[in-house]
PDB file of N, CA and C in Angstrom:
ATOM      1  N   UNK A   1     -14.768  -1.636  -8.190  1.00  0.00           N
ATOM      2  CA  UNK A   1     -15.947  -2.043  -7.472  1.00  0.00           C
ATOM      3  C   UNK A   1     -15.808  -1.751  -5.986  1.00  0.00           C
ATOM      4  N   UNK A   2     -14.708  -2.148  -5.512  1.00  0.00           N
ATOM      5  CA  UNK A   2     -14.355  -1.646  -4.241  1.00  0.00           C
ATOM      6  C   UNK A   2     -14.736  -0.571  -3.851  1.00  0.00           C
ATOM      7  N   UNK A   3     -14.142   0.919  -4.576  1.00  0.00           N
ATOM      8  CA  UNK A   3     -14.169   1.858  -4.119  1.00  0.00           C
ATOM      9  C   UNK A   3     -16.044   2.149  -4.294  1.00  0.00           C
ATOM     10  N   UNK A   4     -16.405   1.782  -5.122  1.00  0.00           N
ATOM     11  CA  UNK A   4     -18.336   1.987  -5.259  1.00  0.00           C
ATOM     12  C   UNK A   4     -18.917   1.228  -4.053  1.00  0.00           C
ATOM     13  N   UNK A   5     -17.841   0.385  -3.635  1.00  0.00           N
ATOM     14  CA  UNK A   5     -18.953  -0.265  -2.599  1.00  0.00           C
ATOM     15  C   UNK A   5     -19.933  -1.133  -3.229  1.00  0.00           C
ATOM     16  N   UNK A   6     -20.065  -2.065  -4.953  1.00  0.00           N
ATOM     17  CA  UNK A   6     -20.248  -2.941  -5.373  1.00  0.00           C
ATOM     18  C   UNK A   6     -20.420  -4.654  -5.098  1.00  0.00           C
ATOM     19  N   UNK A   7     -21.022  -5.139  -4.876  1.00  0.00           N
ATOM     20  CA  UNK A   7     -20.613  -6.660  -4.716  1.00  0.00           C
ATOM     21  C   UNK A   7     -21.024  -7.204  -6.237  1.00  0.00           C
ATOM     22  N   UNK A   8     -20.197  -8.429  -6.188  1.00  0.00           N
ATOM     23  CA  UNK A   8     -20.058  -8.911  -7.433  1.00  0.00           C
ATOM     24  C   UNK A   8     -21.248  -8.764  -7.815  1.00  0.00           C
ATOM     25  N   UNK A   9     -22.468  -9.412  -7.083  1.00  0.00           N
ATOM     26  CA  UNK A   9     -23.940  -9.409  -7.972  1.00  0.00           C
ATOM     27  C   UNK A   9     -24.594  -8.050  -8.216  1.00  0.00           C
ATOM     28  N   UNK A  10     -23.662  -7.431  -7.742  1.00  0.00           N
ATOM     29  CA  UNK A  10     -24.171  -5.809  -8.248  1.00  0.00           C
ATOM     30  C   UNK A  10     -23.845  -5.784  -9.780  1.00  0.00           C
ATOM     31  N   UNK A  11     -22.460  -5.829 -10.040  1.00  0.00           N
ATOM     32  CA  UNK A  11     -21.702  -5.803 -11.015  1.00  0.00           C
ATOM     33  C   UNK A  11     -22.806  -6.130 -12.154  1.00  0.00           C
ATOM     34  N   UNK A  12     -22.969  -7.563 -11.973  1.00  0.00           N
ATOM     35  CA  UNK A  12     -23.729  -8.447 -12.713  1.00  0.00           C
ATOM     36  C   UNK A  12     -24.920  -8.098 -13.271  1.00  0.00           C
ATOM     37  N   UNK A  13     -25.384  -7.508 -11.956  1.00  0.00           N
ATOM     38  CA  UNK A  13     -26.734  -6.793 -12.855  1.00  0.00           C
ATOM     39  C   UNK A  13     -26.926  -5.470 -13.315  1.00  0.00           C
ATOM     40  N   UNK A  14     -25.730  -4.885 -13.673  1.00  0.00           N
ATOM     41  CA  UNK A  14     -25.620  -3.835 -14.636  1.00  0.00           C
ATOM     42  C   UNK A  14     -25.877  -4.640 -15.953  1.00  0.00           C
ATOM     43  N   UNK A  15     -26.247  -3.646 -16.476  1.00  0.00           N
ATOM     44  CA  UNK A  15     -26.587  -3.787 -18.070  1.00  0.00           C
ATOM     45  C   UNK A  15     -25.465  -3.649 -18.902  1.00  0.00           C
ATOM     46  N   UNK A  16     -24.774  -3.841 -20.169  1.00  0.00           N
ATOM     47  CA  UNK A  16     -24.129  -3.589 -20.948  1.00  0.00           C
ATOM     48  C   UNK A  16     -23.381  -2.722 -21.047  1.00  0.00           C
ATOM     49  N   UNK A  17     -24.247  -1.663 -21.639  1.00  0.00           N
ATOM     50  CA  UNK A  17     -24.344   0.262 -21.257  1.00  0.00           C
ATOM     51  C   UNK A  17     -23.790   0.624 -19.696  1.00  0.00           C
ATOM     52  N   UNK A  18     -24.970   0.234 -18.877  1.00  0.00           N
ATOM     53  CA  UNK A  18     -24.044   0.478 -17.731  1.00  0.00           C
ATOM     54  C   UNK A  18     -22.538   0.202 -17.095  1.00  0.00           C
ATOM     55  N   UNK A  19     -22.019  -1.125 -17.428  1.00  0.00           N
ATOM     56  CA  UNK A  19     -20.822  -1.509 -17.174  1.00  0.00           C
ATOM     57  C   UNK A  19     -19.922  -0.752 -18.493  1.00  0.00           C
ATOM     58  N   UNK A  20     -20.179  -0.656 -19.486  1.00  0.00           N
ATOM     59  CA  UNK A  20     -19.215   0.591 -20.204  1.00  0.00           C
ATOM     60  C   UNK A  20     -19.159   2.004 -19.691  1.00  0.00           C
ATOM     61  N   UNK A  21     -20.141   2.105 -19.014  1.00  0.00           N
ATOM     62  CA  UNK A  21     -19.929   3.522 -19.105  1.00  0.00           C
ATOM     63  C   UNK A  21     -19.426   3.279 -17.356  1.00  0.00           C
ATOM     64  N   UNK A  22     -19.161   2.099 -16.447  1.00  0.00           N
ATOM     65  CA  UNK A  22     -18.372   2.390 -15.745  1.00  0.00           C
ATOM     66  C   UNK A  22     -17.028   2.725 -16.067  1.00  0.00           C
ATOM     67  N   UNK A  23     -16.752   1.656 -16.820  1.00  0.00           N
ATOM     68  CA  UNK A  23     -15.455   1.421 -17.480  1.00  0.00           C
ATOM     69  C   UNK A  23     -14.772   2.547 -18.114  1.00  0.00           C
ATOM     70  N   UNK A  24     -15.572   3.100 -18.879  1.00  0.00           N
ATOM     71  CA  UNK A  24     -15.000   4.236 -19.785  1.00  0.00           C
ATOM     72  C   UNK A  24     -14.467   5.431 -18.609  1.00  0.00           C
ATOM     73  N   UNK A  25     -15.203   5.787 -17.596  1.00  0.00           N
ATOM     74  CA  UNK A  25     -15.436   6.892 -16.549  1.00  0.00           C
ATOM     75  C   UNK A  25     -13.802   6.067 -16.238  1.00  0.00           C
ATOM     76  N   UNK A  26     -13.520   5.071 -15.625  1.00  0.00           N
ATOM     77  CA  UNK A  26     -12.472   4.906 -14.889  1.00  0.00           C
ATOM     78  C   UNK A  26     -11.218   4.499 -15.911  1.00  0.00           C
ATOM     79  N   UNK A  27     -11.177   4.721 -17.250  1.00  0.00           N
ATOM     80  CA  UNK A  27     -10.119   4.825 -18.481  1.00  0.00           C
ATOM     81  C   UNK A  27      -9.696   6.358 -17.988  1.00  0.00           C
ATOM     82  N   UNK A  28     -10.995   7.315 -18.304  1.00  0.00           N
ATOM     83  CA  UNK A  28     -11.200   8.392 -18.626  1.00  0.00           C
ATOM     84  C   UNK A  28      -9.876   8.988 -16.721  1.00  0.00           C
ATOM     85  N   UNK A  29     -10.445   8.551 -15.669  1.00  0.00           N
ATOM     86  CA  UNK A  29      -9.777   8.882 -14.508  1.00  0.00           C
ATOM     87  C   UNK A  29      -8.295   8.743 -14.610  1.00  0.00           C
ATOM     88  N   UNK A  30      -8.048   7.468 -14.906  1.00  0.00           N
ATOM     89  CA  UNK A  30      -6.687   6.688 -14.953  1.00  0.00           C
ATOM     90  C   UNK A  30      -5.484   7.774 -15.690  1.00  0.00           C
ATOM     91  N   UNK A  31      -6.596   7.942 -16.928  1.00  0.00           N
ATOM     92  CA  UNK A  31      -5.726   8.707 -18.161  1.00  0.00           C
ATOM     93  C   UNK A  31      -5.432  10.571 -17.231  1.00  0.00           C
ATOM     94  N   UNK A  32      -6.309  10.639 -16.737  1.00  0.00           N
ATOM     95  CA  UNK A  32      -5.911  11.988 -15.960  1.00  0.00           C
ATOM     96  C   UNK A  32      -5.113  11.641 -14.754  1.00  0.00           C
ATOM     97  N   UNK A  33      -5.462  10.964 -14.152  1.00  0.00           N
ATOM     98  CA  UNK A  33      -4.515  10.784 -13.259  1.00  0.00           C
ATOM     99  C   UNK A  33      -2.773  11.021 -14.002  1.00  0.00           C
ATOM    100  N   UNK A  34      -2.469   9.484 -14.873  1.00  0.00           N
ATOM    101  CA  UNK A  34      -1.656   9.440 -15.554  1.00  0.00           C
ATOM    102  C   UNK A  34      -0.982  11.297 -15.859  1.00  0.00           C
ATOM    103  N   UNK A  35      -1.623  11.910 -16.739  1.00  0.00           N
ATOM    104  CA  UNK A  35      -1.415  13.082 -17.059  1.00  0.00           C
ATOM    105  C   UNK A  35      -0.898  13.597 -15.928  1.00  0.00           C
ATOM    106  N   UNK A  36      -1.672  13.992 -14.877  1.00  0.00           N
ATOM    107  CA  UNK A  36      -0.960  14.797 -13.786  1.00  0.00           C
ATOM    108  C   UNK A  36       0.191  14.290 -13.145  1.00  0.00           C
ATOM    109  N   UNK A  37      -0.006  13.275 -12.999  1.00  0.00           N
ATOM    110  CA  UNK A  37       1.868  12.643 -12.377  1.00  0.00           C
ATOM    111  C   UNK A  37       2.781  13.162 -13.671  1.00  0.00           C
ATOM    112  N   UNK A  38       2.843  13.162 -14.802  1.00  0.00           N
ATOM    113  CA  UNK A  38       3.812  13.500 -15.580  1.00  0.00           C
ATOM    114  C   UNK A  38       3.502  14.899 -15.446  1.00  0.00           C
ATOM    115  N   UNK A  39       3.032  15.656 -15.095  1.00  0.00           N
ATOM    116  CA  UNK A  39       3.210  16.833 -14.953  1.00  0.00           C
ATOM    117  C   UNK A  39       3.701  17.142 -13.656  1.00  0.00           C
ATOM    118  N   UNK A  40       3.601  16.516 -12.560  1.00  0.00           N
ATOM    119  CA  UNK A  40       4.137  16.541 -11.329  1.00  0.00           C
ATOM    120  C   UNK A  40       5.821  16.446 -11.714  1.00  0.00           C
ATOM    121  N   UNK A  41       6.351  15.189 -12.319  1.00  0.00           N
ATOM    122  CA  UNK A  41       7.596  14.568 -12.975  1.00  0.00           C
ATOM    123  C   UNK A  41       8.316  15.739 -13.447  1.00  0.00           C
ATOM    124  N   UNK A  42       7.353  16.326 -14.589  1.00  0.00           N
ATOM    125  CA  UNK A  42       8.405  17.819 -15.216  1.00  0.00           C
ATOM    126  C   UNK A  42       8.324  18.605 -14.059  1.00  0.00           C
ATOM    127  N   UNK A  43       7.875  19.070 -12.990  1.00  0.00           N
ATOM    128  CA  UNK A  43       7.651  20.574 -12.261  1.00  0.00           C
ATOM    129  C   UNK A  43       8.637  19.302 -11.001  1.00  0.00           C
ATOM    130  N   UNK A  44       8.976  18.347 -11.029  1.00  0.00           N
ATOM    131  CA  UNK A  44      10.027  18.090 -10.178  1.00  0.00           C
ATOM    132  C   UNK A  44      11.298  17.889 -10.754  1.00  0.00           C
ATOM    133  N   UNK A  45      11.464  17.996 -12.090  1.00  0.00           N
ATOM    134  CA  UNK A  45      12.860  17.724 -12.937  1.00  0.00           C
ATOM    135  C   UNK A  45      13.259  18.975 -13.247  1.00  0.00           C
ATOM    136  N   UNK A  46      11.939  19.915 -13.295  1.00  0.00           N
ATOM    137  CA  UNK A  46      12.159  21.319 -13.254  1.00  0.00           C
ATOM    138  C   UNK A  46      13.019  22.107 -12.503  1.00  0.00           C
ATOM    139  N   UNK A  47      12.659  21.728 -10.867  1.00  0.00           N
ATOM    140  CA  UNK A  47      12.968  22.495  -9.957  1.00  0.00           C
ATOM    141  C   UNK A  47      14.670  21.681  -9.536  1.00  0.00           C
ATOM    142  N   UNK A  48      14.889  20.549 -10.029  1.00  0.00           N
ATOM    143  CA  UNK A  48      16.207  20.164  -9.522  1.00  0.00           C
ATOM    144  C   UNK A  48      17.102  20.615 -10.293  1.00  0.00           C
ATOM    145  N   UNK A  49      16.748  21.588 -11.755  1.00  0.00           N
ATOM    146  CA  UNK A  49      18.114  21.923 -12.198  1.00  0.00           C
ATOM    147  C   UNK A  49      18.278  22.934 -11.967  1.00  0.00           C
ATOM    148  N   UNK A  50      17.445  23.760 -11.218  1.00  0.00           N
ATOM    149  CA  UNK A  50      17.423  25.019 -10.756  1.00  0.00           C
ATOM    150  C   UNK A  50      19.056  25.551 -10.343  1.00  0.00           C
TER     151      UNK A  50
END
C-alpha cells in the first residue's frame, strides 16, 4: 500500500476482485524478484570458482 500511495480506506474500498488482483500482481513480483536473486547467487558462485 505504501508504495501505491494507498490509505487504509482506500484499501477498503476495493472490491474483492480488486484486492486479489492486487495481491496476485505482488505474489506474481515477489516470485520474480525471488527468481532473479537466485540467478544473481549462481552468476556469483559462478564467477568465484573461476
Amino acid at each position: 500500500m505504501n508504495e501505491y500511495h494507498w490509505t487504509p480506506q482506500t484499501w477498503l474500498n476495493f472490491s474483492n476482485r480488486e484486492r486479489a488482483l492486487v495481491i496476485a500482481g505482488i505474489d506474481m513480483r515477489r516470485a520474480e524478484e525471488k527468481k532473479q536473486e537466485k540467478e544473481a547467487e549462481r552468476k556469483a558462485k559462478s564467477k568465484a570458482h573461476r
